[in-house]
Every structure is written in structure tokens, then in C-alpha cells.
N, C-alpha and C. Protein backbone atom coordinates (compact mmCIF):
# COMPACT_ATOMS: atom_id res chain seq x y z
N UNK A 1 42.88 33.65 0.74
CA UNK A 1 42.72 32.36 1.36
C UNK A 1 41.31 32.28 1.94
N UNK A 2 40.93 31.05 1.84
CA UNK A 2 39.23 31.02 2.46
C UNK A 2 39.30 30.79 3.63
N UNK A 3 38.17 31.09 4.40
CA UNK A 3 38.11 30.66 5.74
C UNK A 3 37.37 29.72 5.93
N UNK A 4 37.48 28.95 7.02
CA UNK A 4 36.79 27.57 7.52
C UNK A 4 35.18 28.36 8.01
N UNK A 5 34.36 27.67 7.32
CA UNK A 5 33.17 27.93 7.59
C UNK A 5 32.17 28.74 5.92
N UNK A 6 33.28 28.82 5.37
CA UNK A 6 33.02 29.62 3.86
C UNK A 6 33.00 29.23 3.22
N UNK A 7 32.31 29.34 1.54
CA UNK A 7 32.78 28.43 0.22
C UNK A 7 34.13 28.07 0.03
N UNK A 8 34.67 26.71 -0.56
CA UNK A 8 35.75 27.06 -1.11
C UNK A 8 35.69 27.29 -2.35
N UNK A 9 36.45 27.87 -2.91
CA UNK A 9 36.82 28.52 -3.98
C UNK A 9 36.50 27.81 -5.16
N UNK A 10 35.69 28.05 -6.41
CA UNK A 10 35.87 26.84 -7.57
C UNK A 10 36.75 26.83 -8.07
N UNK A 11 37.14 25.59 -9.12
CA UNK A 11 38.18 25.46 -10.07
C UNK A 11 37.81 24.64 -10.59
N UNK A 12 38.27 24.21 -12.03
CA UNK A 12 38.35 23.64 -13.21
C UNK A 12 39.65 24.05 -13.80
N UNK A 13 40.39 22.72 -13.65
CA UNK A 13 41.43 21.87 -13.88
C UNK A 13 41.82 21.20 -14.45
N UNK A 14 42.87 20.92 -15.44
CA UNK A 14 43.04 19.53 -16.43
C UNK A 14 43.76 18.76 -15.45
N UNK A 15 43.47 17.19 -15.51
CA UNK A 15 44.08 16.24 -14.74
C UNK A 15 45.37 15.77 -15.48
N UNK A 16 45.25 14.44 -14.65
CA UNK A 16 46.66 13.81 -15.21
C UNK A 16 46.66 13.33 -17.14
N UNK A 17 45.61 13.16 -16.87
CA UNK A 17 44.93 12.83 -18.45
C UNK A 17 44.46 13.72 -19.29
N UNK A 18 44.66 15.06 -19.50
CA UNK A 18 44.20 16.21 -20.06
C UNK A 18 42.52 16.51 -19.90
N UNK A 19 42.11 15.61 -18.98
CA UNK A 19 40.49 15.82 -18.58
C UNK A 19 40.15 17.03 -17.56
N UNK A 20 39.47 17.86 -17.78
CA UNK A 20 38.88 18.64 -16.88
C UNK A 20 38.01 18.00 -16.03
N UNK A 21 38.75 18.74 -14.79
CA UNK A 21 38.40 18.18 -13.33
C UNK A 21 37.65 19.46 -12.67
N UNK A 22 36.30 19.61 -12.24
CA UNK A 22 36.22 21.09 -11.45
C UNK A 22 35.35 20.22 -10.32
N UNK A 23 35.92 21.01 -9.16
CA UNK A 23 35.06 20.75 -7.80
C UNK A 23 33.92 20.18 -8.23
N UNK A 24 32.62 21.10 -8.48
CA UNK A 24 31.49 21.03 -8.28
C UNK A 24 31.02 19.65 -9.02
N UNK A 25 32.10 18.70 -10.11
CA UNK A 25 31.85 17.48 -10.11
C UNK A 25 32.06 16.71 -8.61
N UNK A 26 32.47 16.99 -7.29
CA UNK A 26 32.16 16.06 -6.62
C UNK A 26 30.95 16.79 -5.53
N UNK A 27 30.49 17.21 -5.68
CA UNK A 27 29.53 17.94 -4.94
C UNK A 27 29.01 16.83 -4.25
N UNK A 28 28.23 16.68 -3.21
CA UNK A 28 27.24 15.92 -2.37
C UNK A 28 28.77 14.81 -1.73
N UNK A 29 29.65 14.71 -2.05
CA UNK A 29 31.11 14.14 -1.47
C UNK A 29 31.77 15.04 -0.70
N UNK A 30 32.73 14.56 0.08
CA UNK A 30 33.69 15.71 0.78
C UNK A 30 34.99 14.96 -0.16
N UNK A 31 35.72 16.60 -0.49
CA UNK A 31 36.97 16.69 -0.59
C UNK A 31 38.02 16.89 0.10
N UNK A 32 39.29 16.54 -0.13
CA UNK A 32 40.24 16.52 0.60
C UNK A 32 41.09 16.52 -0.30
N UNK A 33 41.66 17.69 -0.76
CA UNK A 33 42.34 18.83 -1.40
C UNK A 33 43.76 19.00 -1.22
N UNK A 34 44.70 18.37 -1.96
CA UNK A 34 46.17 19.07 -0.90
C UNK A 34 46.48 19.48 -2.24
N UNK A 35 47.49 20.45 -1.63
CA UNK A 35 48.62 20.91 -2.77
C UNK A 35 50.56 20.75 -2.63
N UNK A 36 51.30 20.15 -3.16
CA UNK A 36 52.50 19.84 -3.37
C UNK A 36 53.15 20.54 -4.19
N UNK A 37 54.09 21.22 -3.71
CA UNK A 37 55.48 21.62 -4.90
C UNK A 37 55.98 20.82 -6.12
N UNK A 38 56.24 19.72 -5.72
CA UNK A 38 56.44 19.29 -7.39
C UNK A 38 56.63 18.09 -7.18
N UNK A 39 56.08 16.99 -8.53
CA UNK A 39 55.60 15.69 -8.10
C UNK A 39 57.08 14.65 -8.59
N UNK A 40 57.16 13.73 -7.49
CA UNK A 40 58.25 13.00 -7.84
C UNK A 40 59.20 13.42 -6.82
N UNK A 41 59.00 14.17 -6.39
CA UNK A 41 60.26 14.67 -4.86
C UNK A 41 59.94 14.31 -3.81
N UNK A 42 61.18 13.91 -2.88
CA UNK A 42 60.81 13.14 -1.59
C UNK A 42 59.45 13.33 -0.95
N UNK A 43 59.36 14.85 -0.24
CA UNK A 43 58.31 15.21 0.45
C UNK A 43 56.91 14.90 0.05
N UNK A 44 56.91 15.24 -1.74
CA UNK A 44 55.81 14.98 -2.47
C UNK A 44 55.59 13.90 -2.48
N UNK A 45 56.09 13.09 -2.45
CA UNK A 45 55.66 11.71 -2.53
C UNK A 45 55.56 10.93 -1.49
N UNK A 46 56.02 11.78 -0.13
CA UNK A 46 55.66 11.17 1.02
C UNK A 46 53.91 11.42 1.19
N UNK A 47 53.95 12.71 0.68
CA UNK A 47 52.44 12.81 0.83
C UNK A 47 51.54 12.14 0.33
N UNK A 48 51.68 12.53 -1.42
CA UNK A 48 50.49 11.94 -1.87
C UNK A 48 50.29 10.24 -1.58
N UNK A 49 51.92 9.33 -1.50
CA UNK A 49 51.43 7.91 -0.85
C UNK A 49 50.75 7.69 0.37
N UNK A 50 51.36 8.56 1.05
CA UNK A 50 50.25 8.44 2.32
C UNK A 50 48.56 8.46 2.14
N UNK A 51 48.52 9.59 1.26
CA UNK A 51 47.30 10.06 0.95
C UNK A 51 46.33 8.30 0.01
N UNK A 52 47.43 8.25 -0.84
CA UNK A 52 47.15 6.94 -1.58
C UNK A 52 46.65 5.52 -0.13
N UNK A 53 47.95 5.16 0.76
CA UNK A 53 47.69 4.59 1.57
C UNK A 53 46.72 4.45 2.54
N UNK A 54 46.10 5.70 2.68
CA UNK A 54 45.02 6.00 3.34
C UNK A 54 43.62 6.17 3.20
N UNK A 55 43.85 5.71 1.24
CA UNK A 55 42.88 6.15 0.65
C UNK A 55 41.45 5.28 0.93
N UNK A 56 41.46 3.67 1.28
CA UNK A 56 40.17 3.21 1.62
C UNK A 56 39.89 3.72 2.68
N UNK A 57 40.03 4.27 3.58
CA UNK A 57 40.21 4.65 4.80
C UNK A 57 39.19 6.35 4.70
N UNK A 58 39.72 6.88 3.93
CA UNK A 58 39.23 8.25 3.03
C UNK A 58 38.17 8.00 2.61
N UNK A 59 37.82 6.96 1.76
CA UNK A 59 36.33 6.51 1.00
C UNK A 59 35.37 6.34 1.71
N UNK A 60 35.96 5.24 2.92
CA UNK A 60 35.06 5.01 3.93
C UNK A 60 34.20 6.10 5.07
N UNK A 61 35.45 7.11 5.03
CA UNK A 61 34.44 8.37 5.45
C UNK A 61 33.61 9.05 4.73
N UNK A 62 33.63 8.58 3.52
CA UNK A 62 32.63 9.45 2.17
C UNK A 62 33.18 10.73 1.41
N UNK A 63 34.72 10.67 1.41
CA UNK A 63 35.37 11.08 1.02
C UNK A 63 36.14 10.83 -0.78
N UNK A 64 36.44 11.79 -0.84
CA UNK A 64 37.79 11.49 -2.12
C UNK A 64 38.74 12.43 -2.17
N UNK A 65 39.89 12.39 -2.78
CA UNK A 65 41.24 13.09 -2.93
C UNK A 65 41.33 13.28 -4.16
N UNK A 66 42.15 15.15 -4.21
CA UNK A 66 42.89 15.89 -5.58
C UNK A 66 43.25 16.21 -4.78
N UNK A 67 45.08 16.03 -5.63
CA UNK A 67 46.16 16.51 -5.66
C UNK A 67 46.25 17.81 -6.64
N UNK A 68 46.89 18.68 -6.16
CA UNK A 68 46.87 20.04 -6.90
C UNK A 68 48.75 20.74 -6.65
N UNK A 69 48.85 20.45 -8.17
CA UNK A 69 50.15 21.27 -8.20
C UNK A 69 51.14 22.19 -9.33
N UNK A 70 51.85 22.63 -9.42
CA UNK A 70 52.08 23.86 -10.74
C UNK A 70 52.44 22.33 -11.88
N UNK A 71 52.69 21.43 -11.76
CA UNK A 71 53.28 20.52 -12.55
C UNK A 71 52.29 20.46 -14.03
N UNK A 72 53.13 20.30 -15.31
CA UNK A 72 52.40 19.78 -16.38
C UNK A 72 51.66 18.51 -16.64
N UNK A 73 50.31 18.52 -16.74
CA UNK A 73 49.71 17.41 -17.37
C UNK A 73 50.86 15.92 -17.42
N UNK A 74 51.80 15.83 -18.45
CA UNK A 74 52.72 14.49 -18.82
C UNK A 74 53.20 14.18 -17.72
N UNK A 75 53.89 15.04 -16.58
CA UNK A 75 54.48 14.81 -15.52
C UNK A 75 53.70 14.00 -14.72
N UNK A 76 52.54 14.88 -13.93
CA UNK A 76 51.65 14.33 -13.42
C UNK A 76 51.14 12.82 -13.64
N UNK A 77 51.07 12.26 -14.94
CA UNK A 77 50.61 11.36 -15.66
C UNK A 77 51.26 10.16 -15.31
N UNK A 78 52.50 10.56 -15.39
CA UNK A 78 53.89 9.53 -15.13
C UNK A 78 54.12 9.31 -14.07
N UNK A 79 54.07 9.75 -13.03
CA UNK A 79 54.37 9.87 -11.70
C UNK A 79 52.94 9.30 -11.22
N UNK A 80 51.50 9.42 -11.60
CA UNK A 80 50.53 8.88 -10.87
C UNK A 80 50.90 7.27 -11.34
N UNK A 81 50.89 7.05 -12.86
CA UNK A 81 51.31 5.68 -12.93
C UNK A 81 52.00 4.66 -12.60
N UNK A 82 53.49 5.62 -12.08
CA UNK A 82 54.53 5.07 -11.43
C UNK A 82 53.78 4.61 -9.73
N UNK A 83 53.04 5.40 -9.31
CA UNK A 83 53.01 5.15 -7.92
C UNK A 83 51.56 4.65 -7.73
N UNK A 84 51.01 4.44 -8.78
CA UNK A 84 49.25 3.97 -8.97
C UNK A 84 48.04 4.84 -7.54
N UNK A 85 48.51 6.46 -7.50
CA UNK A 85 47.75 6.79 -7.38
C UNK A 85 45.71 6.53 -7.15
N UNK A 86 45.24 6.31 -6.42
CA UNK A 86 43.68 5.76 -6.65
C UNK A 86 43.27 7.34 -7.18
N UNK A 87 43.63 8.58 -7.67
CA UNK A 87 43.03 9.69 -7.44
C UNK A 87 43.61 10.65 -8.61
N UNK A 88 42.46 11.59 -8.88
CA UNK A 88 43.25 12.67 -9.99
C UNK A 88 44.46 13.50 -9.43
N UNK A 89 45.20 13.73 -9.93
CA UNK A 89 46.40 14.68 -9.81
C UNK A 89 45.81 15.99 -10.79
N UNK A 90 45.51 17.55 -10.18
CA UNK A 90 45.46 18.43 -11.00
C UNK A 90 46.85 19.22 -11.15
N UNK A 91 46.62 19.96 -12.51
CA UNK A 91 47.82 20.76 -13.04
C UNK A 91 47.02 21.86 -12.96
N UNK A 92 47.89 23.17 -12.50
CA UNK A 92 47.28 24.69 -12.25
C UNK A 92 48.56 25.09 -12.42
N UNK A 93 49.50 24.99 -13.78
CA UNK A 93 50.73 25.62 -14.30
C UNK A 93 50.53 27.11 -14.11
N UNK A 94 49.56 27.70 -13.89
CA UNK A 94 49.68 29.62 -13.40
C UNK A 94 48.79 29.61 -12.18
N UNK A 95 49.56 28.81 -11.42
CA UNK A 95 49.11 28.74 -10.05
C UNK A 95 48.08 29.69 -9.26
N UNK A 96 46.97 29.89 -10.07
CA UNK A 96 45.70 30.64 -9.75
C UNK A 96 44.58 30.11 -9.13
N UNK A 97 45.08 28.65 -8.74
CA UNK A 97 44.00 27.87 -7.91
C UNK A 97 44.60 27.79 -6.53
N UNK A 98 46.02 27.50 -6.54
CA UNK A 98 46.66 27.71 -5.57
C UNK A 98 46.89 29.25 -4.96
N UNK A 99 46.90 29.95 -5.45
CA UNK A 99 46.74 31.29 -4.86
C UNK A 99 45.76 31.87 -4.66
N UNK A 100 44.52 31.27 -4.49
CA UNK A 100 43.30 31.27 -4.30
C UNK A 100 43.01 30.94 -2.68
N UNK A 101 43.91 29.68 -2.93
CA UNK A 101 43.84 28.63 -1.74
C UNK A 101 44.39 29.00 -0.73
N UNK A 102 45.65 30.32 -1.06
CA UNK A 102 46.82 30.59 0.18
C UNK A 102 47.45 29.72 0.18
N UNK A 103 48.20 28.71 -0.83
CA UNK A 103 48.86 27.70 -0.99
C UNK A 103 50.17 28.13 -1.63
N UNK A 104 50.12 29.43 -2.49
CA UNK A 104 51.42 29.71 -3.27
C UNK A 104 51.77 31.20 -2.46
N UNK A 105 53.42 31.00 -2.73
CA UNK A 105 53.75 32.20 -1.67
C UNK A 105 55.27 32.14 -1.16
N UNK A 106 55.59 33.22 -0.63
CA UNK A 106 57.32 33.59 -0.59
C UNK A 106 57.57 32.08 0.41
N UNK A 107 58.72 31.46 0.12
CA UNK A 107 59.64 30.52 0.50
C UNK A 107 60.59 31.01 0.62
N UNK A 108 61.72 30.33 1.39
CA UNK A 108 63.32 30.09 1.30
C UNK A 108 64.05 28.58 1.28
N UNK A 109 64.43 28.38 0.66
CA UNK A 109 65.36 27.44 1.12
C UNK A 109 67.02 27.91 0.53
N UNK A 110 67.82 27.22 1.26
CA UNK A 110 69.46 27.45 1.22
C UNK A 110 69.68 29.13 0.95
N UNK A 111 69.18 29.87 1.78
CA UNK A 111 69.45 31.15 2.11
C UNK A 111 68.83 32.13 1.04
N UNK A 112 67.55 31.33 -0.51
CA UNK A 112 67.39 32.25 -1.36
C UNK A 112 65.76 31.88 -0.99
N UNK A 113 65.24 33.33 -1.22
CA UNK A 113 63.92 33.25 -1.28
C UNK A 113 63.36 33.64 -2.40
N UNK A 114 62.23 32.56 -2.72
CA UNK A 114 61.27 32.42 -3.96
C UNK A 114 60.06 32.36 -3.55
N UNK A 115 59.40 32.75 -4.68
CA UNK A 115 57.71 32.08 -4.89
C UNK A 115 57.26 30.22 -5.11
N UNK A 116 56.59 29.91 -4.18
CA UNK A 116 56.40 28.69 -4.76
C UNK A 116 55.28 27.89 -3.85
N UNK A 117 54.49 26.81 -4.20
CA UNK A 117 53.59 26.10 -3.54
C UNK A 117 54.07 26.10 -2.22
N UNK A 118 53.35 26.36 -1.13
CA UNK A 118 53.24 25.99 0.07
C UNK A 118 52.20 24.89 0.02
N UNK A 119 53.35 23.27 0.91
CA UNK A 119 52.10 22.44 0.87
C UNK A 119 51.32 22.58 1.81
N UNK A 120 50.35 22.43 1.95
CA UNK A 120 48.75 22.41 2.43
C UNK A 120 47.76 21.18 2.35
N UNK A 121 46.97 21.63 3.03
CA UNK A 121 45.84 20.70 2.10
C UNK A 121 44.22 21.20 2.89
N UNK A 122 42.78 20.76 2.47
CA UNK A 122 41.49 21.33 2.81
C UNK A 122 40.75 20.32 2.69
N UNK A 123 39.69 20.00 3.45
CA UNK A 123 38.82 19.92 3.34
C UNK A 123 37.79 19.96 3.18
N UNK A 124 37.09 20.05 2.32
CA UNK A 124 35.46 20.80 1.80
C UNK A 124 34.70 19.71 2.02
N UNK A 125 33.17 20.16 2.61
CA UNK A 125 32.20 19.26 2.44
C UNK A 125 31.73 19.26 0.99
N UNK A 126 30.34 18.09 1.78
CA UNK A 126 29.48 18.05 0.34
C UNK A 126 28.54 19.28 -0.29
N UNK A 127 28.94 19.75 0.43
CA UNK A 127 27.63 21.48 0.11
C UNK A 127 29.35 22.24 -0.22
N UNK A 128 30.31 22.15 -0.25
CA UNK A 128 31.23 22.88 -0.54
C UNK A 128 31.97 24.20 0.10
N UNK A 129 31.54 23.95 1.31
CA UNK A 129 31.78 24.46 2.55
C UNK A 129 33.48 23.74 2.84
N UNK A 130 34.43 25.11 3.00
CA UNK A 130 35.95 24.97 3.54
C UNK A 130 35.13 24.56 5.21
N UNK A 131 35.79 23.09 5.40
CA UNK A 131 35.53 22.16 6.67
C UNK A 131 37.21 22.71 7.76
N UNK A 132 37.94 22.11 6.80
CA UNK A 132 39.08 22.41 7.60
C UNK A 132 40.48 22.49 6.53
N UNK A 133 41.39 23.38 7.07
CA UNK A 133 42.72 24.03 6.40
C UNK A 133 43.97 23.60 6.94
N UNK A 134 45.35 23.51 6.35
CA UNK A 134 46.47 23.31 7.44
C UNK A 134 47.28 23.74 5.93
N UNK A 135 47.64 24.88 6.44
CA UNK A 135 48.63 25.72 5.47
C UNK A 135 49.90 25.67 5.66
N UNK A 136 51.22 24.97 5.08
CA UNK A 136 52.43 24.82 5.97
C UNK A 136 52.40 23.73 6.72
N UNK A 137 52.32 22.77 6.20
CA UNK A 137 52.04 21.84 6.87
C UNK A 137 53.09 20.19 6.17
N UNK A 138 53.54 19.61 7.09
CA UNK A 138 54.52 18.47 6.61
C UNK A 138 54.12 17.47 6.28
N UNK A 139 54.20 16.98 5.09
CA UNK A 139 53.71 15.55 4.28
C UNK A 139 53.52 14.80 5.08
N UNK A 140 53.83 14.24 6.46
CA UNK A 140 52.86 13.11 7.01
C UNK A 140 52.04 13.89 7.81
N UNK A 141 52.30 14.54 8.39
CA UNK A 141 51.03 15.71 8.72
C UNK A 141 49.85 15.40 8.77
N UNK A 142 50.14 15.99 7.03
CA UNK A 142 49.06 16.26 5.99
C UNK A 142 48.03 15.06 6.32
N UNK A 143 48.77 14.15 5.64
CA UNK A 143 47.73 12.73 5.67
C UNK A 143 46.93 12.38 6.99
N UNK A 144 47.93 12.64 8.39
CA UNK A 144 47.33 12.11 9.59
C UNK A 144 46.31 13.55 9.92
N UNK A 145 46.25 14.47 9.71
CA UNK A 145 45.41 15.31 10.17
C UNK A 145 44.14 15.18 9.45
N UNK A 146 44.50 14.81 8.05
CA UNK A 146 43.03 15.26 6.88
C UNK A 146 42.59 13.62 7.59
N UNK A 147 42.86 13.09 7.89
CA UNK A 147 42.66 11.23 8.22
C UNK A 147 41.85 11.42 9.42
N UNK A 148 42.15 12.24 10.83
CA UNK A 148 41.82 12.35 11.34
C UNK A 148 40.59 13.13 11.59
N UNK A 149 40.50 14.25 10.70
CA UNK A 149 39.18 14.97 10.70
C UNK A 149 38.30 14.45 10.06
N UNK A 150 38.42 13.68 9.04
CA UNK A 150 37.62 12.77 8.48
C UNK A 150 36.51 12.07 9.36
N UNK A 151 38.03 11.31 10.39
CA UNK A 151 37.43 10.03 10.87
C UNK A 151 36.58 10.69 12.53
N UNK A 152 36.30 11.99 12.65
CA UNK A 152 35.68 12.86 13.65
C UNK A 152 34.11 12.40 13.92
N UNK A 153 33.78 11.93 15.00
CA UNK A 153 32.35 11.61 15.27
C UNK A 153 31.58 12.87 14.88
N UNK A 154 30.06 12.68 14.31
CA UNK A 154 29.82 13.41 13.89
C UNK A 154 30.01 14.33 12.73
């Protein structure tokens, strides 16, 4: 996992559209990075709409949003269309971007424990500097915290 004050990590990614997506295309922008368990499920979709809802709001700080999750390309695709997404959705099906991130990792739910996305989300500046992290963190959370550091004087 990176630390706040450090590079974050690169990646190159196929999006919702089978296009490769890597960080260093938004360079001189800040990112705002989350990652979701799987797209189309309550939580997930509390997030990324929020994230969507919040999104002029995001721009206006000189910002943009990727979504990052184990999901396939078609999935992703369908689900951004369904909910008109303003933003790429990445696929990292061998979750090596997410375990990069400290995003994938032992869970439980209903008494069995697995491997699986922990949602999260980051902020990177425009020099690509990890700004700020929230690992474990709950879909409206997500949105009001990355919203709020954004919108930070200075």
C-alpha cells in the first residue's frame, strides 16, 4: 500500500470500452481513484452515483474520477451505460492494481472469510503524488470525504 506523501503506483488498464486507461494519461490533473467489489450491487452503486453526482463538483476542483474493480470489460460497459457514468470504469480481473493499492484483501461476510476488494478510494495529484487514502471505507463516505478534500483551501 502507498503512503500519503509518495508516488502512487502506475497502471494501465482496459476500460469499459476495451481502451487502455494508465494514470500517467491524466498527469498535470488530480485523480480520485476508488475501488468497488463488484459493479451493479447496492453499495457499488451507492458509490460510484455519488461519485457521478458529485462529479461537476469534482471537475470544478480540477479533478477527474476512475473507478477500479475485478469486474470484466462487458460488465463494466453495461452498468456505466445503465447509470451514465461521466467517467472510465477500469477492469483489473487479477487484481494487481488493487493489491498494489491495499485495496484487495481477507473479508468476511455471513461467518465465511474470503479474498476480495476492499472499497477504498485515493487521491493523487497532478505530479502523481498519493494526496490522500481511506481504506475500508463506506460508499457515501467515500464520495463525501474525496469531495471534501478536494474542496480544501489551498
Amino acid at each position: 500500500m502507498p503512503d500519503v506523501g509518495k508516488k502512487a503506483p502506475a497502471f494501465t488498464l482496459e476500460n469499459q470500452d476495451g481502451q487502455k486507461v494508465a494514470l500517467s494519461d491524466h498527469e498535470g490533473r488530480t485523480v480520485v481513484l476508488f475501488a468497488y467489489p463488484k459493479a451493479a450491487t447496492p453499495g457499488c452503486t451507492t458509490q460510484a452515483c455519488g461519485f457521478r453526482d458529485a462529479y461537476a463538483d469534482i471537475e470544478g476542483a480540477g479533478a477527474v474520477v476512475l473507478g477500479i474493480s475485478p469486474d470484466p470489460v462487458g460488465k463494466l460497459q453495461r452498468w456505466r451505460e445503465k447509470q451514465s457514468f461521466p467517467y472510465d470504469l477500469l477492469s483489473d480481473p487479477d487484481h494487481a492494481v488493487l493489491e498494489r493499492y491495499g485495496a484487495w484483501g481477507e473479508k468476511k461476510m455471513y461467518g465465511k472469510t474470503y479474498e476480495g476488494v476492499i472499497r477504498s478510494h485515493w487521491v493523487i495529484g497532478p505530479d502523481g503524488t498519493l494526496l490522500d487514502q481511506h481504506i475500508r471505507i463506506s460508499p457515501k463516505d467515500s464520495v463525501a470525504r474525496a469531495l471534501e478534500f478536494l474542496q480544501q483551501p489551498g
